[in-house]
Protein backbone atom coordinates (compact mmCIF):
# COMPACT_ATOMS: atom_id res chain seq x y z
CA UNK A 1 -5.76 23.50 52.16
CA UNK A 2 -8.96 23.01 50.96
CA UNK A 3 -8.00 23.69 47.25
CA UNK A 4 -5.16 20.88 47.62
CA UNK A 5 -7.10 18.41 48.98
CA UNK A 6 -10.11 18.62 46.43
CA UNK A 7 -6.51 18.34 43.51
CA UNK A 8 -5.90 15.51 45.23
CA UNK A 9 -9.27 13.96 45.18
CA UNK A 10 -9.43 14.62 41.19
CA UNK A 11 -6.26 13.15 40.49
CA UNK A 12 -7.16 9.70 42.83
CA UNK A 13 -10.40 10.09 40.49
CA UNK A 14 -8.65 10.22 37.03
CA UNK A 15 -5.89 7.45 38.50
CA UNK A 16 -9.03 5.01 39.16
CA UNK A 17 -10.92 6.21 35.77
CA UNK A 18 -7.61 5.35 34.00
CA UNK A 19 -7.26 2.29 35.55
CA UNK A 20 -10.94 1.31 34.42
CA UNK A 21 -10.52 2.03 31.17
CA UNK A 22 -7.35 -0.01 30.84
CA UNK A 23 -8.61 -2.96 32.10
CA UNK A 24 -11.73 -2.70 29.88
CA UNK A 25 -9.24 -2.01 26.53
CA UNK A 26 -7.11 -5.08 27.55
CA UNK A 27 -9.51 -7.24 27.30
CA UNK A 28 -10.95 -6.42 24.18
CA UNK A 29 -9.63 -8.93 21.88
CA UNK A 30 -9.65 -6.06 19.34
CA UNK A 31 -6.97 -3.73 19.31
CA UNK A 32 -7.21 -1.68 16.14
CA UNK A 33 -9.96 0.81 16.18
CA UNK A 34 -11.49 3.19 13.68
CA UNK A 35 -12.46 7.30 15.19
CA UNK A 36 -16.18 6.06 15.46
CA UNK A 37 -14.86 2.68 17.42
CA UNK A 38 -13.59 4.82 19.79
CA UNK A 39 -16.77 7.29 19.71
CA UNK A 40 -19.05 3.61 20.27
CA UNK A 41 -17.06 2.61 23.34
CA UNK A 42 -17.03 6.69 25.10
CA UNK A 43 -20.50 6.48 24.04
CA UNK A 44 -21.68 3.31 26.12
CA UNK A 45 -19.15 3.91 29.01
CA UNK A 46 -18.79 7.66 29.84
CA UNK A 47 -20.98 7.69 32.53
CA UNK A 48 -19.53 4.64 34.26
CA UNK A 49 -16.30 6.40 34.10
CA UNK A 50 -17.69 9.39 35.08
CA UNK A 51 -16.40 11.22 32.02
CA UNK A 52 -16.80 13.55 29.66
CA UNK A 53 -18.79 13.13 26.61
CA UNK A 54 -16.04 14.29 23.92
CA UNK A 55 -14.51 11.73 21.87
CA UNK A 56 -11.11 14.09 21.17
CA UNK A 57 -10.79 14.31 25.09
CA UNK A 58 -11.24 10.71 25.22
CA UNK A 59 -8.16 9.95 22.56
CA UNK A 60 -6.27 11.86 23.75
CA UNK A 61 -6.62 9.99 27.76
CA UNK A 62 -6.24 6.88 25.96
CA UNK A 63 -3.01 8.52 24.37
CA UNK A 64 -1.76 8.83 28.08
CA UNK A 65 -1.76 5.16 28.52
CA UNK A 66 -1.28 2.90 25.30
CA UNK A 67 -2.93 4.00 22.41
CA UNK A 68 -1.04 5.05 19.54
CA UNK A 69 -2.43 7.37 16.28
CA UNK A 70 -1.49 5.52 12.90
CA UNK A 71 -1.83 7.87 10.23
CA UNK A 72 -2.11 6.11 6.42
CA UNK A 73 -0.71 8.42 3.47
CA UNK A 74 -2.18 9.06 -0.18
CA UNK A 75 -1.91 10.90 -3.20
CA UNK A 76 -5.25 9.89 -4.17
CA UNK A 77 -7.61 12.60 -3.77
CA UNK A 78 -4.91 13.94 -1.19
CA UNK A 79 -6.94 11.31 1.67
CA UNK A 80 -5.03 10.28 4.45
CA UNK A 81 -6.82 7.66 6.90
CA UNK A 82 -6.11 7.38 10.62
CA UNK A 83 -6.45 4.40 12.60
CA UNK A 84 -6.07 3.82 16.40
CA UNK A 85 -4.01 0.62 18.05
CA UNK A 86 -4.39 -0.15 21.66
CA UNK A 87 -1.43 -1.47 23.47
CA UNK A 88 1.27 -2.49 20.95
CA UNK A 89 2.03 -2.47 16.92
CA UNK A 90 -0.35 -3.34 14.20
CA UNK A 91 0.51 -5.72 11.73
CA UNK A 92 0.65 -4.89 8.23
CA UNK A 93 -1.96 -7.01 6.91
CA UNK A 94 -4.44 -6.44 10.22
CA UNK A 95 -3.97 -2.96 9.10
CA UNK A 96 -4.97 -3.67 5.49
CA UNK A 97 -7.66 -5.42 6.35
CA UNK A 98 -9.06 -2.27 8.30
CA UNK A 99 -8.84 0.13 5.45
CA UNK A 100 -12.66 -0.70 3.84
CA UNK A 101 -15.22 -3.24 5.28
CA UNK A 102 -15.41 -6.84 4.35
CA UNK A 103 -12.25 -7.27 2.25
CA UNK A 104 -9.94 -9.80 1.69
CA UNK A 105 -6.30 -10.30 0.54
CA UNK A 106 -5.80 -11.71 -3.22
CA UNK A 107 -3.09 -11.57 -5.96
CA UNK A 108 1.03 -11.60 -5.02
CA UNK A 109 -0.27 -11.10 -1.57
CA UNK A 110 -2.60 -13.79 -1.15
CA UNK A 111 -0.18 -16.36 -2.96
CA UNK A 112 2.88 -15.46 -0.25
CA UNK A 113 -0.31 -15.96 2.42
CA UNK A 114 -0.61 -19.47 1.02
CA UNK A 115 3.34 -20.16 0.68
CA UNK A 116 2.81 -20.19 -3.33
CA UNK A 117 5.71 -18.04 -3.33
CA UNK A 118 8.71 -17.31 -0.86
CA UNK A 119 8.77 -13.63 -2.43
CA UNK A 120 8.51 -10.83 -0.16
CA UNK A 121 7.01 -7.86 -1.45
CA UNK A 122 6.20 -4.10 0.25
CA UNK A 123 3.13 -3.93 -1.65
CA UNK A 124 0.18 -5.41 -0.24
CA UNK A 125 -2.95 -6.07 -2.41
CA UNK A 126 -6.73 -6.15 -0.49
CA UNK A 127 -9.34 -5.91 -2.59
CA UNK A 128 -13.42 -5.19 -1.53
CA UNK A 129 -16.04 -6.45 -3.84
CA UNK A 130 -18.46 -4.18 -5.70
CA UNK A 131 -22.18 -4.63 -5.04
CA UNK A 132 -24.07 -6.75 -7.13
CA UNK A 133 -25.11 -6.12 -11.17
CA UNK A 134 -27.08 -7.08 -13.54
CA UNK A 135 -25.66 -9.18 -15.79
CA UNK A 136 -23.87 -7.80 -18.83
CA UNK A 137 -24.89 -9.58 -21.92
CA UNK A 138 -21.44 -8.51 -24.10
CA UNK A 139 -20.84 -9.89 -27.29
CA UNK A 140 -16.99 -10.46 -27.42
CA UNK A 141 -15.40 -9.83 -30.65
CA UNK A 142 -11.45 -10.42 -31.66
CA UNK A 143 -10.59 -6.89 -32.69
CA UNK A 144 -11.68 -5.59 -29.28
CA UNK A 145 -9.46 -8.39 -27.35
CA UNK A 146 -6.70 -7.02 -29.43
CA UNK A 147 -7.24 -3.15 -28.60
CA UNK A 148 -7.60 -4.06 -24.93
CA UNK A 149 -4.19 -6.09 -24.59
CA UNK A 150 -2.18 -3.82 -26.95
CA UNK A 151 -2.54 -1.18 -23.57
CA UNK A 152 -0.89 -1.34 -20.51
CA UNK A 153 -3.14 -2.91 -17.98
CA UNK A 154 -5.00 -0.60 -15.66
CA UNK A 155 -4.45 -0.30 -12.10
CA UNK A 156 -5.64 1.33 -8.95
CA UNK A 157 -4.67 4.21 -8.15
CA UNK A 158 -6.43 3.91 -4.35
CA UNK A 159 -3.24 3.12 -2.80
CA UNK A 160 -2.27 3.99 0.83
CA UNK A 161 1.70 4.25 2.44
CA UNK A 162 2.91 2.88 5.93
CA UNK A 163 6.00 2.59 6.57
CA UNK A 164 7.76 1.23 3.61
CA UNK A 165 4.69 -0.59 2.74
CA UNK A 166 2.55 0.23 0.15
CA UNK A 167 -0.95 -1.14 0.32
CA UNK A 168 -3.15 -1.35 -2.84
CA UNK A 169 -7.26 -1.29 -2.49
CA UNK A 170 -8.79 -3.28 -5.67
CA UNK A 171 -12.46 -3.31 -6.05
CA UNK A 172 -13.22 -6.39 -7.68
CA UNK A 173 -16.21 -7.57 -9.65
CA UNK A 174 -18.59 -9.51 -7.07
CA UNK A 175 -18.39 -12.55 -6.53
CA UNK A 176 -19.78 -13.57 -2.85
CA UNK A 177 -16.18 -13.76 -1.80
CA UNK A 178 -15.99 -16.82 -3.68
CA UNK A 179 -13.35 -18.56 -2.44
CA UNK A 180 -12.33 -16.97 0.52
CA UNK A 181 -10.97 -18.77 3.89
CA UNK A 182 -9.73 -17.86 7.09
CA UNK A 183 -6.10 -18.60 7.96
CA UNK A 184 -4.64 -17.65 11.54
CA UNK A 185 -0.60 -16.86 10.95
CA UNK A 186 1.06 -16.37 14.72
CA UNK A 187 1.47 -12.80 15.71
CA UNK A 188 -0.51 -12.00 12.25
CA UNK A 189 -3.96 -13.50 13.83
CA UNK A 190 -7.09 -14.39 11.19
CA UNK A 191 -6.56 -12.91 7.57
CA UNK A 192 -9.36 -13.67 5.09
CA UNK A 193 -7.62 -14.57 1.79
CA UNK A 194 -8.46 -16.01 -1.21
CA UNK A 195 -7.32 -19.86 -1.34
CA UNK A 196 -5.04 -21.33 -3.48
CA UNK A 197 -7.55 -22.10 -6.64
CA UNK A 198 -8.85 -18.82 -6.38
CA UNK A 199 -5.87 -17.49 -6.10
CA UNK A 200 -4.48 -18.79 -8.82
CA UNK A 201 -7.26 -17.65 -11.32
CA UNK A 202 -6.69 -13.73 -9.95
CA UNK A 203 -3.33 -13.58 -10.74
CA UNK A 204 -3.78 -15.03 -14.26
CA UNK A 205 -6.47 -12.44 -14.92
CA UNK A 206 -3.96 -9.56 -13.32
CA UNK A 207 -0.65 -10.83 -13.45
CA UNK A 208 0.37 -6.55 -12.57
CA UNK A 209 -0.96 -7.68 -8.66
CA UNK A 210 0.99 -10.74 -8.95
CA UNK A 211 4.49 -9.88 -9.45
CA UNK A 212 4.33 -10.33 -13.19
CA UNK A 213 3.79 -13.20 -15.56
CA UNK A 214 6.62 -15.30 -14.40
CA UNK A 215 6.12 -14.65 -11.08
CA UNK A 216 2.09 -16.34 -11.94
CA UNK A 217 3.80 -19.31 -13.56
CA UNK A 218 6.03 -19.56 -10.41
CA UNK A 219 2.98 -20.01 -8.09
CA UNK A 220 1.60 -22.48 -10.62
CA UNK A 221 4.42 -24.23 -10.31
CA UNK A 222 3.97 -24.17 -6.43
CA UNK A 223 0.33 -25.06 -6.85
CA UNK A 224 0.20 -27.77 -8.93
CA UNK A 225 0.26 -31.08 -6.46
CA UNK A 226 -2.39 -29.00 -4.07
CA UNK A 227 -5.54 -27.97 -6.39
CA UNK A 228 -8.31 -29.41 -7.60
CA UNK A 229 -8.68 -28.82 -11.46
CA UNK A 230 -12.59 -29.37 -10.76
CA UNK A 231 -13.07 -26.67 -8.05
CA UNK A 232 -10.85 -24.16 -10.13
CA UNK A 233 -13.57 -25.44 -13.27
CA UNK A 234 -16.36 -24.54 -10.85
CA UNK A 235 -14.99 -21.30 -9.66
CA UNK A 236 -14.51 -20.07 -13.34
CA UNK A 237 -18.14 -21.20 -14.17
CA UNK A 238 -19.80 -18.77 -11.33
CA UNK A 239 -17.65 -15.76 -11.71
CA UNK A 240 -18.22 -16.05 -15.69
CA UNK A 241 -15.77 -13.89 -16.67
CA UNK A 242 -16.41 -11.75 -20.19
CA UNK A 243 -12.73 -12.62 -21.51
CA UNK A 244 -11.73 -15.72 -21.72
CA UNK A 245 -9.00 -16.14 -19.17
CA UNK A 246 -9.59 -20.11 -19.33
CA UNK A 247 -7.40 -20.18 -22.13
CA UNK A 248 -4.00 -18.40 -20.08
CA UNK A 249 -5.37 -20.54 -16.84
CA UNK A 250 -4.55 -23.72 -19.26
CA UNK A 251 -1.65 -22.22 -20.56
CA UNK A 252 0.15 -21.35 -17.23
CA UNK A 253 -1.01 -24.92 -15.72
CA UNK A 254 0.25 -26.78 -18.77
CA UNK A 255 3.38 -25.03 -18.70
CA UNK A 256 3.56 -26.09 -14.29
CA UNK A 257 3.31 -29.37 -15.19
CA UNK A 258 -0.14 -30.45 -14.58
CA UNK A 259 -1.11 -33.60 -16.40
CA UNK A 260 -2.64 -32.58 -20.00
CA UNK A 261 -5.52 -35.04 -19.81
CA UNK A 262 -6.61 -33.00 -16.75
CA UNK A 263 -6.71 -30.10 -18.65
CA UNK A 264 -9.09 -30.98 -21.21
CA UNK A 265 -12.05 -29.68 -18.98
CA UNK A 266 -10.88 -26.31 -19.18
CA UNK A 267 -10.63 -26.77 -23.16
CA UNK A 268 -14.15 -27.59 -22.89
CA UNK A 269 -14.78 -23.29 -22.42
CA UNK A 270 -13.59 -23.02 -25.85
CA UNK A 271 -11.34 -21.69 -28.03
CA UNK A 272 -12.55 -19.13 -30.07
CA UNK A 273 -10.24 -16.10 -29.59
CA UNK A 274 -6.96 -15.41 -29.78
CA UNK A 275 -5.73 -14.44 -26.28
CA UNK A 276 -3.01 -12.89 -24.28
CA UNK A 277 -1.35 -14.23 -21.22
CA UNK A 278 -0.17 -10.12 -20.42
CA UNK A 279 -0.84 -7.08 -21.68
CA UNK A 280 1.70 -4.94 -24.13
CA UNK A 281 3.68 -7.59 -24.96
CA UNK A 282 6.51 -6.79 -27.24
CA UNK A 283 7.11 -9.36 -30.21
CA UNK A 284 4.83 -12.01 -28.52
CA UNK A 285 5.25 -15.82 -29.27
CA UNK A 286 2.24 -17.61 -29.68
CA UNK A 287 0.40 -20.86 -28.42
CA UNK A 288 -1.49 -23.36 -31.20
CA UNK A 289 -3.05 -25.25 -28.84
CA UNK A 290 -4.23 -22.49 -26.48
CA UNK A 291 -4.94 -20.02 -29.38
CA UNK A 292 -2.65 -17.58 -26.75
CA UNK A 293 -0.05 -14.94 -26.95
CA UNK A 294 2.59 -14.79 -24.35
CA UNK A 295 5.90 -13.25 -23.36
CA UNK A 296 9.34 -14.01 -25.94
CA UNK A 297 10.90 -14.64 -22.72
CA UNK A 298 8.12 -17.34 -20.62
């Protein structure tokens, strides 16, 4: 009798503990966690709950109400990553963001964000900036443009699977997050994601993110009546890039339509190269006026 009635005393525990905990989870407005989320809360709350201090016993009670394991496959370095969502399913691009701190969404993925293109895609490109370096005085010379573009362009090869989806991590020169906004999408919440002028000077640097070259030239086309040719000037000018994508920037927005006189600021950079819109082009045609190489087929 005695051995029933202390059973029955646990269990009323454990039903009032459980009830504690899922009120406190609900009203987190966070509801994807990392392992050492989870160890941060048990850590703060275990005596209140009158619990143990073991974050795998504490999963797996959470398990018995709403949380659900999400488990992130890759070939790279054979890492998988787990994350932990509290009460219903994660979005794609909340769980994106959650894969390394402080990143941001950019390229094809950025330009669907922004409604530059009605394209869906199961790849999903995040990128997380690299800390700060010196500057790299590098004098540019024509025969090493040339080697560089003959090759395929490089990519990442840090890519996780969920799902269907396919989720690229870049790691992008820094920049401050130049550019980068806040949009709220219903049932997606806030995204940071580059906006549209920064946007649109990624994917002309790495048209491979972007869905290709025509794909680029699509979102220019998208673009054009809803950028400012000064703020993409001004963006160019801090992140100071080594090549000189200026010249494929003017190419892609001449081609959109954009007014030629408002393009003579970005002519201003220079033309002192030859340039390429993509890389290993086959039998390229060539520009006069933006001393560029693109695609037989653009």
């Amino acid at each position: 009798m005695i051995s029933y009635i202390i059973k029955r005393i646990a269990k009323t525990m454990k039903a009032s503990t459980k009830k504690d905990i899922q009120t406190f989870f609900n009203s987190l407005p966070k509801k994807l966690f990392l392992r050492k989320d989870l160890y941060q809360i048990l850590n703060q709350n275990y005596l209140s709950w009158k619990i143990q201090k073991s974050v795998n016993k504490f999963i797996n009670l959470l398990k018995e109400m709403q949380l659900k394991e999400i488990t992130l496959t890759s070939s790279y370095n054979d890492k998988n990553l787990t994350r932990f969502v509290w009460g219903r399913d994660i979005s794609i691009y909340q769980l994106s963001l959650s894969l390394r701190p402080n990143s941001y969404f950019n390229h094809h993925t950025a330009a669907y964000l922004l409604g530059l293109t009605n394209k869906v895609s199961d790849t999903i490109y995040v990128n997380s900036e690299q800390s700060p370096k010196p500057e790299n005085q590098v004098l540019l010379e024509q025969k090493d443009i040339d080697a560089a573009f003959k090759r395929q362009q490089r990519t990442s090869k840090y890519i996780f699977r969920y799902n269907s989806c396919y989720i690229y991590c870049l790691n992008g020169i820094n920049t401050g997050n130049l550019g980068v906004i806040t949009i709220e999408i219903p049932r997606e919440g806030k995204l940071f994601v580059t906006n549209i002028e920064r946007t649109l000077i990624d994917m002309a640097v790495r048209p491979i993110y972007s869905g290709g070259y025509k794909e680029v030239l699509n979102a220019y086309k998208n673009a054009k009546e809803k950028i400012s040719i000064n703020y993409l000037i001004d963006m160019l000018n801090k992140i100071n890039y080594i090549y000189p994508y200026h010249q494929a920037i003017g190419f892609y927005l001449h081609r959109a339509g954009v007014e030629y006189s408002l393009l003579s600021k970005l002519k201003k950079f220079g033309l002192r190269y030859d340039f390429y819109l993509d890389y290993a082009m086959e039998k390229p045609k060539y520009s006069k006026e933006w001393r560029l190489h693109y695609p037989f087929d653009l």
